[in-house]
Every structure is written in C-alpha cells, then in structure tokens.
N, C-alpha and C. Protein backbone atom coordinates (compact mmCIF):
# COMPACT_ATOMS: atom_id res chain seq x y z
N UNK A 1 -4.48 37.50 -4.53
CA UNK A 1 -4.64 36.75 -5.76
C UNK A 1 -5.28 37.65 -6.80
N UNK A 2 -4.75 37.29 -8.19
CA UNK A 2 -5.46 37.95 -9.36
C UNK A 2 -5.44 37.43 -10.19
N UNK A 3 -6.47 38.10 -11.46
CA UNK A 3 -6.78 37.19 -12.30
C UNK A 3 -5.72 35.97 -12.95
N UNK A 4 -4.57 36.58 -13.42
CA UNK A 4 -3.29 36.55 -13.66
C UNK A 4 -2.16 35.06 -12.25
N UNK A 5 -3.12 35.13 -11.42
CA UNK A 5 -2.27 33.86 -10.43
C UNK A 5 -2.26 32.84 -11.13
N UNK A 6 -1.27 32.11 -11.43
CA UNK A 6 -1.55 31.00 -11.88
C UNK A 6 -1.89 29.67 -10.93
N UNK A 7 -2.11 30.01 -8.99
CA UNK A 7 -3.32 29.05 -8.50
C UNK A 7 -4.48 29.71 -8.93
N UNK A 8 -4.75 30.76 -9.35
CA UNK A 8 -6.32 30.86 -8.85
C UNK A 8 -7.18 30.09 -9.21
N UNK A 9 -7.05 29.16 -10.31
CA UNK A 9 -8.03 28.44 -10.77
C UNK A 9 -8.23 26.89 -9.65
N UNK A 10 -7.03 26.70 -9.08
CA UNK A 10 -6.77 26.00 -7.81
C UNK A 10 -7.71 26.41 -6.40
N UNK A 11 -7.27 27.98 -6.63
CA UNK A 11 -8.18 28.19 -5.00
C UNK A 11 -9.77 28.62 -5.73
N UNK A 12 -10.11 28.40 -6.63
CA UNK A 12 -11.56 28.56 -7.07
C UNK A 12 -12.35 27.07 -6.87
N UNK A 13 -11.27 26.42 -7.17
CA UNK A 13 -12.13 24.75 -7.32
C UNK A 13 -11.82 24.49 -5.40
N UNK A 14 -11.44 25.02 -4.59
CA UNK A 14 -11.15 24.62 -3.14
C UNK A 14 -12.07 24.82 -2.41
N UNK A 15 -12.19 26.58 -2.96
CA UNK A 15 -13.37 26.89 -2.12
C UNK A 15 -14.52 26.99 -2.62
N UNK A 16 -14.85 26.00 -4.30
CA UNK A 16 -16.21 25.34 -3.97
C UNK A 16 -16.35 24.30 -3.27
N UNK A 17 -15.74 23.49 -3.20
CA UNK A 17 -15.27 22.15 -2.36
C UNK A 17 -15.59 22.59 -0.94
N UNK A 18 -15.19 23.48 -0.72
CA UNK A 18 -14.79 23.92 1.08
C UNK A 18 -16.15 24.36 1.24
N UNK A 19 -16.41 25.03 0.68
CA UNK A 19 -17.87 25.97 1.30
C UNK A 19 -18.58 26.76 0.00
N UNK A 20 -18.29 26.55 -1.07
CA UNK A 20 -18.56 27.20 -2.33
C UNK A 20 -20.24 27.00 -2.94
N UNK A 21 -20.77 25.94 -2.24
CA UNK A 21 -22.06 25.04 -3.03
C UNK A 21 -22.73 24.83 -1.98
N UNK A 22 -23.84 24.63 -2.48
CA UNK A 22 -25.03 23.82 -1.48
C UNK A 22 -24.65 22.52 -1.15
N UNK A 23 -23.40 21.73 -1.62
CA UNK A 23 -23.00 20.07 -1.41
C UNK A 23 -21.40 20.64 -0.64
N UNK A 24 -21.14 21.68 -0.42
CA UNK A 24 -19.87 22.03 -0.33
C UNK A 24 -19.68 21.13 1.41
N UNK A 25 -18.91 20.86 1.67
CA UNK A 25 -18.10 20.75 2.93
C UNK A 25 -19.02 21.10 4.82
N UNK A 26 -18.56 22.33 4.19
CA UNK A 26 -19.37 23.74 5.52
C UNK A 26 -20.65 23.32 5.68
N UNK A 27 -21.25 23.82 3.89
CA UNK A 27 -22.51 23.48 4.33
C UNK A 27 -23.33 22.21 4.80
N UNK A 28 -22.02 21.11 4.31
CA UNK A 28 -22.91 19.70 4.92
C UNK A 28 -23.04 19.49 5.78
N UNK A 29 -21.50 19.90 6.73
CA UNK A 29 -21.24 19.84 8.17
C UNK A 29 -22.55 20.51 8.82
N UNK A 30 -22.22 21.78 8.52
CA UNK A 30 -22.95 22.85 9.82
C UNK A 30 -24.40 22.73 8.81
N UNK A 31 -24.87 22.43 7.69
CA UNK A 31 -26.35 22.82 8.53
C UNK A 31 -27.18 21.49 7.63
N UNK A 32 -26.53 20.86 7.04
CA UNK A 32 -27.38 19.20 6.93
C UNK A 32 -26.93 18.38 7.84
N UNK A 33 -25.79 17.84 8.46
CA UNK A 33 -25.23 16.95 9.11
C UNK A 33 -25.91 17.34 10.67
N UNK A 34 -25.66 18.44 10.97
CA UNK A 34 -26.06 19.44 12.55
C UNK A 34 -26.69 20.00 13.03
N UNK A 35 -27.52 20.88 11.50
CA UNK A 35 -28.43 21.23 11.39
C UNK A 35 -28.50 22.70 12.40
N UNK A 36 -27.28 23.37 12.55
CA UNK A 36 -26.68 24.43 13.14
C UNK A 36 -26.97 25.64 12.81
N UNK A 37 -27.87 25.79 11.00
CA UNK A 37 -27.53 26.75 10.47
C UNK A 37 -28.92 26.69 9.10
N UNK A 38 -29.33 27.55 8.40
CA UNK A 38 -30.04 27.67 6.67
C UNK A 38 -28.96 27.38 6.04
N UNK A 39 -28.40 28.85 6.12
CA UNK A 39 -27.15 28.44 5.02
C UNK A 39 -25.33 28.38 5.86
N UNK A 40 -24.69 27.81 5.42
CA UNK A 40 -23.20 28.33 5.72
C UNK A 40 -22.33 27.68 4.68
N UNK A 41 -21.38 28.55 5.11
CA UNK A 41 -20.37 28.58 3.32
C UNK A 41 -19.37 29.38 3.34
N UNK A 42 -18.70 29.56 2.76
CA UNK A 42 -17.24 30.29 2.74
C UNK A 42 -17.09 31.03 0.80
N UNK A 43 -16.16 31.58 1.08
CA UNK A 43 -16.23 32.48 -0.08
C UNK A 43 -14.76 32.82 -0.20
N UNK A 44 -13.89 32.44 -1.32
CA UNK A 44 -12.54 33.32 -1.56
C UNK A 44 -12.75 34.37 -2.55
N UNK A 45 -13.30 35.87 -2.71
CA UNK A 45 -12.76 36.85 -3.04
C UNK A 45 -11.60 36.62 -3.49
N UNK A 46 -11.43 36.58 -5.21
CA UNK A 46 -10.61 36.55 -5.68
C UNK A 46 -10.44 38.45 -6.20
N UNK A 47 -9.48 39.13 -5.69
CA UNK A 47 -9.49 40.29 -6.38
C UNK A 47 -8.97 40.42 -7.68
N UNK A 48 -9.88 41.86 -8.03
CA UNK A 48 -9.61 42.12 -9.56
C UNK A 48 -8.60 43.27 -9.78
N UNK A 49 -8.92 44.20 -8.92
CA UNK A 49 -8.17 45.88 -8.65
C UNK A 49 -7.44 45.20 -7.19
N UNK A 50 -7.44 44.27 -6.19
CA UNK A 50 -7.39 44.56 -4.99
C UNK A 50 -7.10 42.84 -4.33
N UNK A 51 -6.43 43.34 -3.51
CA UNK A 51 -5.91 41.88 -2.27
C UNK A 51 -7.61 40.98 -2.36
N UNK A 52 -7.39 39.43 -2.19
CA UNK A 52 -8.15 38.94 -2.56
C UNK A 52 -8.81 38.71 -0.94
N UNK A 53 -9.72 37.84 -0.51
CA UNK A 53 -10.37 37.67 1.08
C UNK A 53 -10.74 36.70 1.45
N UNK A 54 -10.51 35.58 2.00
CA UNK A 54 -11.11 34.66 2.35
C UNK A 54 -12.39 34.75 3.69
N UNK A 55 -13.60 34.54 3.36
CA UNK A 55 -14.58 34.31 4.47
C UNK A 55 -15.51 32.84 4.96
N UNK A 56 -15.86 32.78 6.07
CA UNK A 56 -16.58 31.60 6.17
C UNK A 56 -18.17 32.20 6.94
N UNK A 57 -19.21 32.23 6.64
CA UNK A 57 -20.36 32.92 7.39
C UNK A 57 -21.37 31.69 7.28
N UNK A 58 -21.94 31.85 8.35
CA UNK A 58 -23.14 31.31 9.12
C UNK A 58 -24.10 31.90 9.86
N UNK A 59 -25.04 31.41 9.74
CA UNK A 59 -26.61 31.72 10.77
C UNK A 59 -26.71 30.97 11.61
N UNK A 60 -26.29 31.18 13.07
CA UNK A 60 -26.93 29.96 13.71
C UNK A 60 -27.63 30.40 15.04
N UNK A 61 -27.78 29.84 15.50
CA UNK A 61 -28.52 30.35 17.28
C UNK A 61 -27.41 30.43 17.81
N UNK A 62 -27.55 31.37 19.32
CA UNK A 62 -26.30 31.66 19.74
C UNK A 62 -25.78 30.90 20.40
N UNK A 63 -26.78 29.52 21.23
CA UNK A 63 -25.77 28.29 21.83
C UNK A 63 -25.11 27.50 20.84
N UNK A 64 -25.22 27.91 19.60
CA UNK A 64 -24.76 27.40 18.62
C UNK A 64 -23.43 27.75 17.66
N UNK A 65 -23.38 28.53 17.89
CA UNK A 65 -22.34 29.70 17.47
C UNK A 65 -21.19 29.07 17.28
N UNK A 66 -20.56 28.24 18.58
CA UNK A 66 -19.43 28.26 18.68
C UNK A 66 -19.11 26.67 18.22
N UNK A 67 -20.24 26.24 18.34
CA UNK A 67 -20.07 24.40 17.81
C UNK A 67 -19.68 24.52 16.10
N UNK A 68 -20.80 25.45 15.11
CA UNK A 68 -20.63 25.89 13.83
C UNK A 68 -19.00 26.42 13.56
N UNK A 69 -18.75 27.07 14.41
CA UNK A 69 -17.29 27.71 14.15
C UNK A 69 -16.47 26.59 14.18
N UNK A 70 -16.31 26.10 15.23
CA UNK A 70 -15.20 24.95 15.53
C UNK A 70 -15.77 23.66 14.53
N UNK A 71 -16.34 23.35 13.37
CA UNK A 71 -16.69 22.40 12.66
C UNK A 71 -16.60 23.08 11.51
N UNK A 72 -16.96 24.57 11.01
CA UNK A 72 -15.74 25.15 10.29
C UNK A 72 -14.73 25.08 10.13
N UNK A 73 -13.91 25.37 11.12
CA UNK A 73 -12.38 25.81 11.64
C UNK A 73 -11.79 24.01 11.26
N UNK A 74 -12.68 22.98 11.62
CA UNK A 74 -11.69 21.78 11.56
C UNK A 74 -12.27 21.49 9.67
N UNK A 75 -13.21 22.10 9.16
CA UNK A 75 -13.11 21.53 7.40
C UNK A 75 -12.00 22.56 6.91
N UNK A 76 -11.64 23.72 7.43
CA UNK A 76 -10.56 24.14 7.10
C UNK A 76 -8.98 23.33 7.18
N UNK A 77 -8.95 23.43 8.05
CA UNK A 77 -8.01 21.85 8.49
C UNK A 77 -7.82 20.72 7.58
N UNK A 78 -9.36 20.35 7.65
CA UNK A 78 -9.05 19.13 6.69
C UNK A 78 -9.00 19.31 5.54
N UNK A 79 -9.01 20.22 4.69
CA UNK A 79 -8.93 20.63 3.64
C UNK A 79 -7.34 20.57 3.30
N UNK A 80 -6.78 21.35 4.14
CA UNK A 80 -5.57 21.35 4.83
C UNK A 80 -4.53 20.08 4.80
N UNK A 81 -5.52 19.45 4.66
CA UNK A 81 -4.66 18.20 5.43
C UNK A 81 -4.95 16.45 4.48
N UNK A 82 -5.69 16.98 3.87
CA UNK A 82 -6.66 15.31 3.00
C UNK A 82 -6.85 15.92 1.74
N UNK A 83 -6.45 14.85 1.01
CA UNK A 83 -6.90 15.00 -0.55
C UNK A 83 -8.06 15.38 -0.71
N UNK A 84 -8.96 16.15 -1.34
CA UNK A 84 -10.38 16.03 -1.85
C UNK A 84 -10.43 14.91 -2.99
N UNK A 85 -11.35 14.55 -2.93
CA UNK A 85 -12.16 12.86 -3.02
C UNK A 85 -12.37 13.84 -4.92
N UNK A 86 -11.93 12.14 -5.91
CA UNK A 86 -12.28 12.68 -7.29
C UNK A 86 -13.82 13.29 -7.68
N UNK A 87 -14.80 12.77 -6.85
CA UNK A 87 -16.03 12.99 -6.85
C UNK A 87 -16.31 14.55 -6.92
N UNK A 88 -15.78 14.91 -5.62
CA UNK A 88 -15.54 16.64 -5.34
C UNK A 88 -15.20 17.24 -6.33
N UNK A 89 -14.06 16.71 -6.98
CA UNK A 89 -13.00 17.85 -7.72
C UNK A 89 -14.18 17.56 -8.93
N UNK A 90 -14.32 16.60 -9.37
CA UNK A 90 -14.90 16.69 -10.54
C UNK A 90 -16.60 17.65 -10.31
N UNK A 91 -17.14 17.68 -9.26
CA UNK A 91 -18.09 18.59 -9.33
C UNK A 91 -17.94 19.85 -9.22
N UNK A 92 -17.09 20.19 -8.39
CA UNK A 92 -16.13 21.93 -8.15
C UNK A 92 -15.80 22.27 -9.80
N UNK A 93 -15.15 21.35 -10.57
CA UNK A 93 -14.51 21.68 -11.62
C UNK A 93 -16.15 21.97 -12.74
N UNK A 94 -16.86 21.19 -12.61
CA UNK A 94 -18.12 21.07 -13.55
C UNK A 94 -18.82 22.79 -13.06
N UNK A 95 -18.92 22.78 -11.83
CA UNK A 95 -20.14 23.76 -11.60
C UNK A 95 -19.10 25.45 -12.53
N UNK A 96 -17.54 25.52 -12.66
CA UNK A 96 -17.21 26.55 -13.20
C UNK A 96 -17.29 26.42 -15.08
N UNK A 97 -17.29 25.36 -15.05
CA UNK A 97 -16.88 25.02 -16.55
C UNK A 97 -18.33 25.11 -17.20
N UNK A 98 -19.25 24.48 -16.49
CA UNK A 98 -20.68 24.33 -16.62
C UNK A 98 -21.46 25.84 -16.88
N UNK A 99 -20.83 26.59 -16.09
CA UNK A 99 -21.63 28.09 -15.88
C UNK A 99 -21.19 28.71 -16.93
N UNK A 100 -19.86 28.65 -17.50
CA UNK A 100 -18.98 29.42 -18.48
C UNK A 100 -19.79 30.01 -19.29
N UNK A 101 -20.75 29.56 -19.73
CA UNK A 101 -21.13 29.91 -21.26
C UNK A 101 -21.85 31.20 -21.11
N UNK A 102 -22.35 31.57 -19.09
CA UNK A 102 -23.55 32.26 -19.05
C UNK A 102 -22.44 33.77 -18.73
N UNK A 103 -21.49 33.95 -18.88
CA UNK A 103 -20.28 35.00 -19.24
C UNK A 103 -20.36 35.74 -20.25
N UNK A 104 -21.20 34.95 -21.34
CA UNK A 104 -21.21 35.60 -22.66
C UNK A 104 -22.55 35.57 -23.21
N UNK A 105 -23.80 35.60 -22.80
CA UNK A 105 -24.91 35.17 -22.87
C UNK A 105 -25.95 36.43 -23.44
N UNK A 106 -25.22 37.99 -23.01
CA UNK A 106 -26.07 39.19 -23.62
C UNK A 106 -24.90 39.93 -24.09
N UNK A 107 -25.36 40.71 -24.60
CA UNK A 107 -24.36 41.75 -25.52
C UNK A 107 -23.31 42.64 -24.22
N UNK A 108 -24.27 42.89 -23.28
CA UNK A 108 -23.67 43.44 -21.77
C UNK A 108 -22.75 42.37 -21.18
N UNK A 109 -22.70 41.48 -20.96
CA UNK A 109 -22.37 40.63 -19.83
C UNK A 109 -20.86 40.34 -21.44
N UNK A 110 -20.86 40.50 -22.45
CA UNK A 110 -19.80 40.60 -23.55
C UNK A 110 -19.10 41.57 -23.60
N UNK A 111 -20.10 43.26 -23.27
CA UNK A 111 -19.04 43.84 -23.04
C UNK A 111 -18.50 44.20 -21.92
N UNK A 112 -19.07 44.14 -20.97
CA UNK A 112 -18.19 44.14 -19.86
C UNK A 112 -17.29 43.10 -18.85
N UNK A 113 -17.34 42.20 -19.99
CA UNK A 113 -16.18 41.01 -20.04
C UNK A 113 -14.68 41.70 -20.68
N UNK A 114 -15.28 41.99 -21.65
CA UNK A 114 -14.29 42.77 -22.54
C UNK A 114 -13.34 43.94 -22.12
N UNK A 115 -14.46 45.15 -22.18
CA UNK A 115 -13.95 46.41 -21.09
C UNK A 115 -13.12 45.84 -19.82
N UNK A 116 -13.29 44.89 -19.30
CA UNK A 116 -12.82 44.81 -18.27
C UNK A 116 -11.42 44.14 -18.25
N UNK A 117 -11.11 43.23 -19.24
CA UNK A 117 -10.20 42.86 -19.44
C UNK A 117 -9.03 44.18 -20.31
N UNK A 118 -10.02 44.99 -20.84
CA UNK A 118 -9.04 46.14 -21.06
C UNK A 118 -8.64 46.97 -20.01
N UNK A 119 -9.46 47.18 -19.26
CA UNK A 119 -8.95 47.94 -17.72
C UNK A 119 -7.71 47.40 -17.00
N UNK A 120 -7.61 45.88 -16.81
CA UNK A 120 -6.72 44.93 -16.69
C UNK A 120 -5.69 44.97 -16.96
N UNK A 121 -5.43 44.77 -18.40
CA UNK A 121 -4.54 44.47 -19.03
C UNK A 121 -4.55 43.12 -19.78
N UNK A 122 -5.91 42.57 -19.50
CA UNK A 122 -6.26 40.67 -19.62
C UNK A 122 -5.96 40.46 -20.95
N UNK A 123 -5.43 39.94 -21.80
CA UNK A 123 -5.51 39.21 -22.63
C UNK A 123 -6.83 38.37 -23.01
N UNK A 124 -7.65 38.86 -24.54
CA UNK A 124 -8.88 38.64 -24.31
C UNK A 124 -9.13 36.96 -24.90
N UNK A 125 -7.19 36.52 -25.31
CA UNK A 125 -7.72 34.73 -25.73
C UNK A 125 -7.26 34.20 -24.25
N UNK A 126 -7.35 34.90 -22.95
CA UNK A 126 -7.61 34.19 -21.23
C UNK A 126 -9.12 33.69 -21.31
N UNK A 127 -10.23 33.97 -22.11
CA UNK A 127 -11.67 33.37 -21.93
C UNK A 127 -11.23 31.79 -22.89
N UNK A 128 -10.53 32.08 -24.19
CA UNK A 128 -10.32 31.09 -25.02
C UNK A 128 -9.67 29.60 -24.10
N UNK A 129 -9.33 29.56 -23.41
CA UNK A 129 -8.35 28.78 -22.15
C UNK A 129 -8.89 28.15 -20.81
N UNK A 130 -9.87 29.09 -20.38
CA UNK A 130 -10.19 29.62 -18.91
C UNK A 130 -11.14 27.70 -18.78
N UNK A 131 -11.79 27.09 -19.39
CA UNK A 131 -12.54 25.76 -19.48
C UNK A 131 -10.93 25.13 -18.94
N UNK A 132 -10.33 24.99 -20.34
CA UNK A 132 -9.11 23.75 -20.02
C UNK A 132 -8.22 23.69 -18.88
N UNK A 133 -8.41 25.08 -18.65
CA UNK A 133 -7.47 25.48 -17.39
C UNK A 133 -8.32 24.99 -15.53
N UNK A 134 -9.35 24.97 -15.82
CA UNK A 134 -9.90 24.73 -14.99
C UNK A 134 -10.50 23.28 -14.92
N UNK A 135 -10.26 22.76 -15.94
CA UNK A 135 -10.39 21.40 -16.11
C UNK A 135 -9.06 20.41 -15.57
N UNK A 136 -8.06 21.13 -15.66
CA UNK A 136 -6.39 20.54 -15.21
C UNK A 136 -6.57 20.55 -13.93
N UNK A 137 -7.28 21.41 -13.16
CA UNK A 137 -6.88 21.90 -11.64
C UNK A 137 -6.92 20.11 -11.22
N UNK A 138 -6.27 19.76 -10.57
CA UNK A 138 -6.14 18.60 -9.88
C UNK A 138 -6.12 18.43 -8.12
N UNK A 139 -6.23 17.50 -7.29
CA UNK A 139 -6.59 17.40 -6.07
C UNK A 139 -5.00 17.75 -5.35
N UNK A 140 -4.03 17.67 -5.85
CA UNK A 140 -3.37 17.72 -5.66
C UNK A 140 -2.92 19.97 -5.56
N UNK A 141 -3.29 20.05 -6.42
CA UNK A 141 -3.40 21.54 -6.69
C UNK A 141 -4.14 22.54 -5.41
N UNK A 142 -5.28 21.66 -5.33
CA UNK A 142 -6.56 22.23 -4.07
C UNK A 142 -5.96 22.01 -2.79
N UNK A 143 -4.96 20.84 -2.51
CA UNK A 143 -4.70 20.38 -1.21
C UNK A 143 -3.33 22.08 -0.58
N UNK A 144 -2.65 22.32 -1.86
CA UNK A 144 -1.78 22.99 -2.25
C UNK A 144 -2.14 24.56 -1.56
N UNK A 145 -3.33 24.66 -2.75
CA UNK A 145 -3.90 26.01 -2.47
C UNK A 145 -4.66 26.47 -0.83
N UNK A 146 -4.90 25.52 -0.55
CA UNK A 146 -5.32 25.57 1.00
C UNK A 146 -4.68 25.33 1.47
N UNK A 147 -2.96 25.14 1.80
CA UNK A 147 -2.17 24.86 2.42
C UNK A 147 -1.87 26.31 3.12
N UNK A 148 -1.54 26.90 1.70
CA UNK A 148 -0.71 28.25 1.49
C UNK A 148 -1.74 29.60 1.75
N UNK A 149 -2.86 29.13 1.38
CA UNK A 149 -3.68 30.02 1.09
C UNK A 149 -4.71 30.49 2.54
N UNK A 150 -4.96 29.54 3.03
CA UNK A 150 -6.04 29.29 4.20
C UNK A 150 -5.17 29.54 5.86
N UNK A 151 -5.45 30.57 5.94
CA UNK A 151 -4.94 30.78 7.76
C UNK A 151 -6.22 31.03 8.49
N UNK A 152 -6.37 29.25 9.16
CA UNK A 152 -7.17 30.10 10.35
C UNK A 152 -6.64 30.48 11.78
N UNK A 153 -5.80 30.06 11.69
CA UNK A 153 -4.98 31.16 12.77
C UNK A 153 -4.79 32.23 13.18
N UNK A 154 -5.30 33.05 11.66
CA UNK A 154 -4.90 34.24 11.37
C UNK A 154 -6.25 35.02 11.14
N UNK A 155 -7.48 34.15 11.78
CA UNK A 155 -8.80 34.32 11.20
C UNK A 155 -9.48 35.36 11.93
N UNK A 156 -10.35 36.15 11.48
CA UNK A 156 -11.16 37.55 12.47
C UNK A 156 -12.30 36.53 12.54
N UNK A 157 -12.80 36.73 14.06
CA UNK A 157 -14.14 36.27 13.93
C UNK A 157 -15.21 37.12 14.31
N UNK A 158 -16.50 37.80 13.86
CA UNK A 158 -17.73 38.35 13.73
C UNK A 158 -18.48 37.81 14.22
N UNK A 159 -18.79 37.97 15.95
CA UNK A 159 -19.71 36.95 16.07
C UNK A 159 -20.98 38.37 16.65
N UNK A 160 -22.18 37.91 16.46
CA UNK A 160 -23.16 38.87 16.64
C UNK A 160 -24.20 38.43 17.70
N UNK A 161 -24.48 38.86 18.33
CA UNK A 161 -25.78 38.14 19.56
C UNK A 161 -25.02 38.46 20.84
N UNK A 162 -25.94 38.10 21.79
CA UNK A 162 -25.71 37.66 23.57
C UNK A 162 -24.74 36.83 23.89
N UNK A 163 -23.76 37.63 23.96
CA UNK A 163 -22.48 36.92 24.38
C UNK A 163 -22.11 36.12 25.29
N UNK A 164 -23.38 35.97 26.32
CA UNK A 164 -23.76 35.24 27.36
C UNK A 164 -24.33 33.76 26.91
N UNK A 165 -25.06 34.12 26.26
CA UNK A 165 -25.31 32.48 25.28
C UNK A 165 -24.76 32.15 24.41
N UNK A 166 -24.17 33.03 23.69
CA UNK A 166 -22.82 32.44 22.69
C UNK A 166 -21.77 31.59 23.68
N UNK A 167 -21.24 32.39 24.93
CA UNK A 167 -19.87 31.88 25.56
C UNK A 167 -20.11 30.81 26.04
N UNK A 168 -21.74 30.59 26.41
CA UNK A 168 -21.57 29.08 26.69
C UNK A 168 -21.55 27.82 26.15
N UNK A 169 -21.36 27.94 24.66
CA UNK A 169 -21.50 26.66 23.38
C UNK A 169 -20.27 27.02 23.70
C-alpha cells in the first residue's frame, strides 16, 4: 500500500478499530477483558518508499502467550467477517481527522510534509482532501480492507521466552 491506494484510508480506519487505540479490539480482548497483557495492538505500516506490513504485538507471560495469540488471531477473523459497529467507525474516523491539524503545527512538521510530498510525487492539494476522504471511509470499506488485506494464515509469529511454558498455554 501507498500513499496514492485508494483503500488506504480504509485500512487506516481498520486497523485503528482492530488494534490501533487504547479502545481498539486487541487491546480490549487481550489485556482489559483477560488481562493477558499492558499493552497489545496491531499496526498496518502503510509504506511510503516501500511494501506496506501488517503486525499484531503483545506482552504477556509465557503461559499466556498462546491464549493472547489465538484471541488475536480470532479479532482478526472477526474483523474479517462482521461489520464494525457505527460507534467504532465513527471513533477510528475522529481519532485521524481529530489529529490532522497537528501535521501542520511547526514550520518543520510543514516542511517536511511538503519535501516529502515532493520526493513522492504527492500532489500537495492530497492534505486539502485527506479530512473528507477519511470521513467517507465507511464500514463497509473496513470489512473490505480486511478481507483482502489481512492474512493470518500467512502470519510469522515471534514468540520470545521458555518454550516449555509457552507450549503449554
């Protein structure tokens, strides 16, 4: 994905939904609901020069490991698989639209908005847009983008600790 996808503004509002926020999905599951974890959350790497990345990371104890993963692995799924609720979309959509302004906030963070869109090739009225555009994304869009977008099938997993107490969760 790049700047230029016309989902990305789709898989931006997904994977705050999915794991993007402190209210996100992941983190309710694995570490308010289960209490498995401090933090956990997921991240789509949208690239700028480069192939984009989807991740999901957690802290947990190692009899724990594998309960966090597999309660991951199924909000992936359901993401997959269920509308996100208007509640969601409308907070996923607020927390990008909301932040916007802090893009342009010092003379630096202006020009290397700028510069960068010249490195690109960006078109610099894409900031003029970038609110409305992300205001359209619809549930229907997110269900979409995680359809196509999200393989956990296809997923590496990093697991770190005593593999002896990991294998047994």
């Amino acid at each position: 994905q790049r700047w230029d996808d016309p989902e990305m503004f789709a898989l931006m509002v997904m994977n705050e939904i999915l794991g993007g926020d402190f209210t996100s999905r992941i983190t309710q599951r694995v570490r308010s609901d289960e209490g498995l974890a401090y933090s956990a959350g997921s991240d789509y790497d949208i690239g700028i020069l480069w192939p984009g990345s989807f991740s999901v990371a957690f802290e947990s104890k190692s009899a724990t490991v594998a309960l966090a993963a597999k309660i991951s692995l199924e909000e992936i799924g359901r993401m997959q698989r269920e509308p996100v609720s208007e509640q969601e979309l409308r907070q996923a959509r607020s927390s990008f639209v909301d932040s916007f302004p802090r893009r342009f906030e010092t003379p630096f963070q202006i020009a290397r908005t700028y510069a960068t869109d010249e490195v690109l090739g960006r078109p610099h009225d894409y900031w003029r847009t970038y609110r409305e555009r992300m205001r359209a994304v619809d549930a229907a869009a997110v269900r979409a983008a995680a359809a196509k977008y999200l393989h956990p099938d296809a997923m590496v997993m990093l697991v770190v600790g005593r593999w002896s107490d990991i294998a047994a969760g």
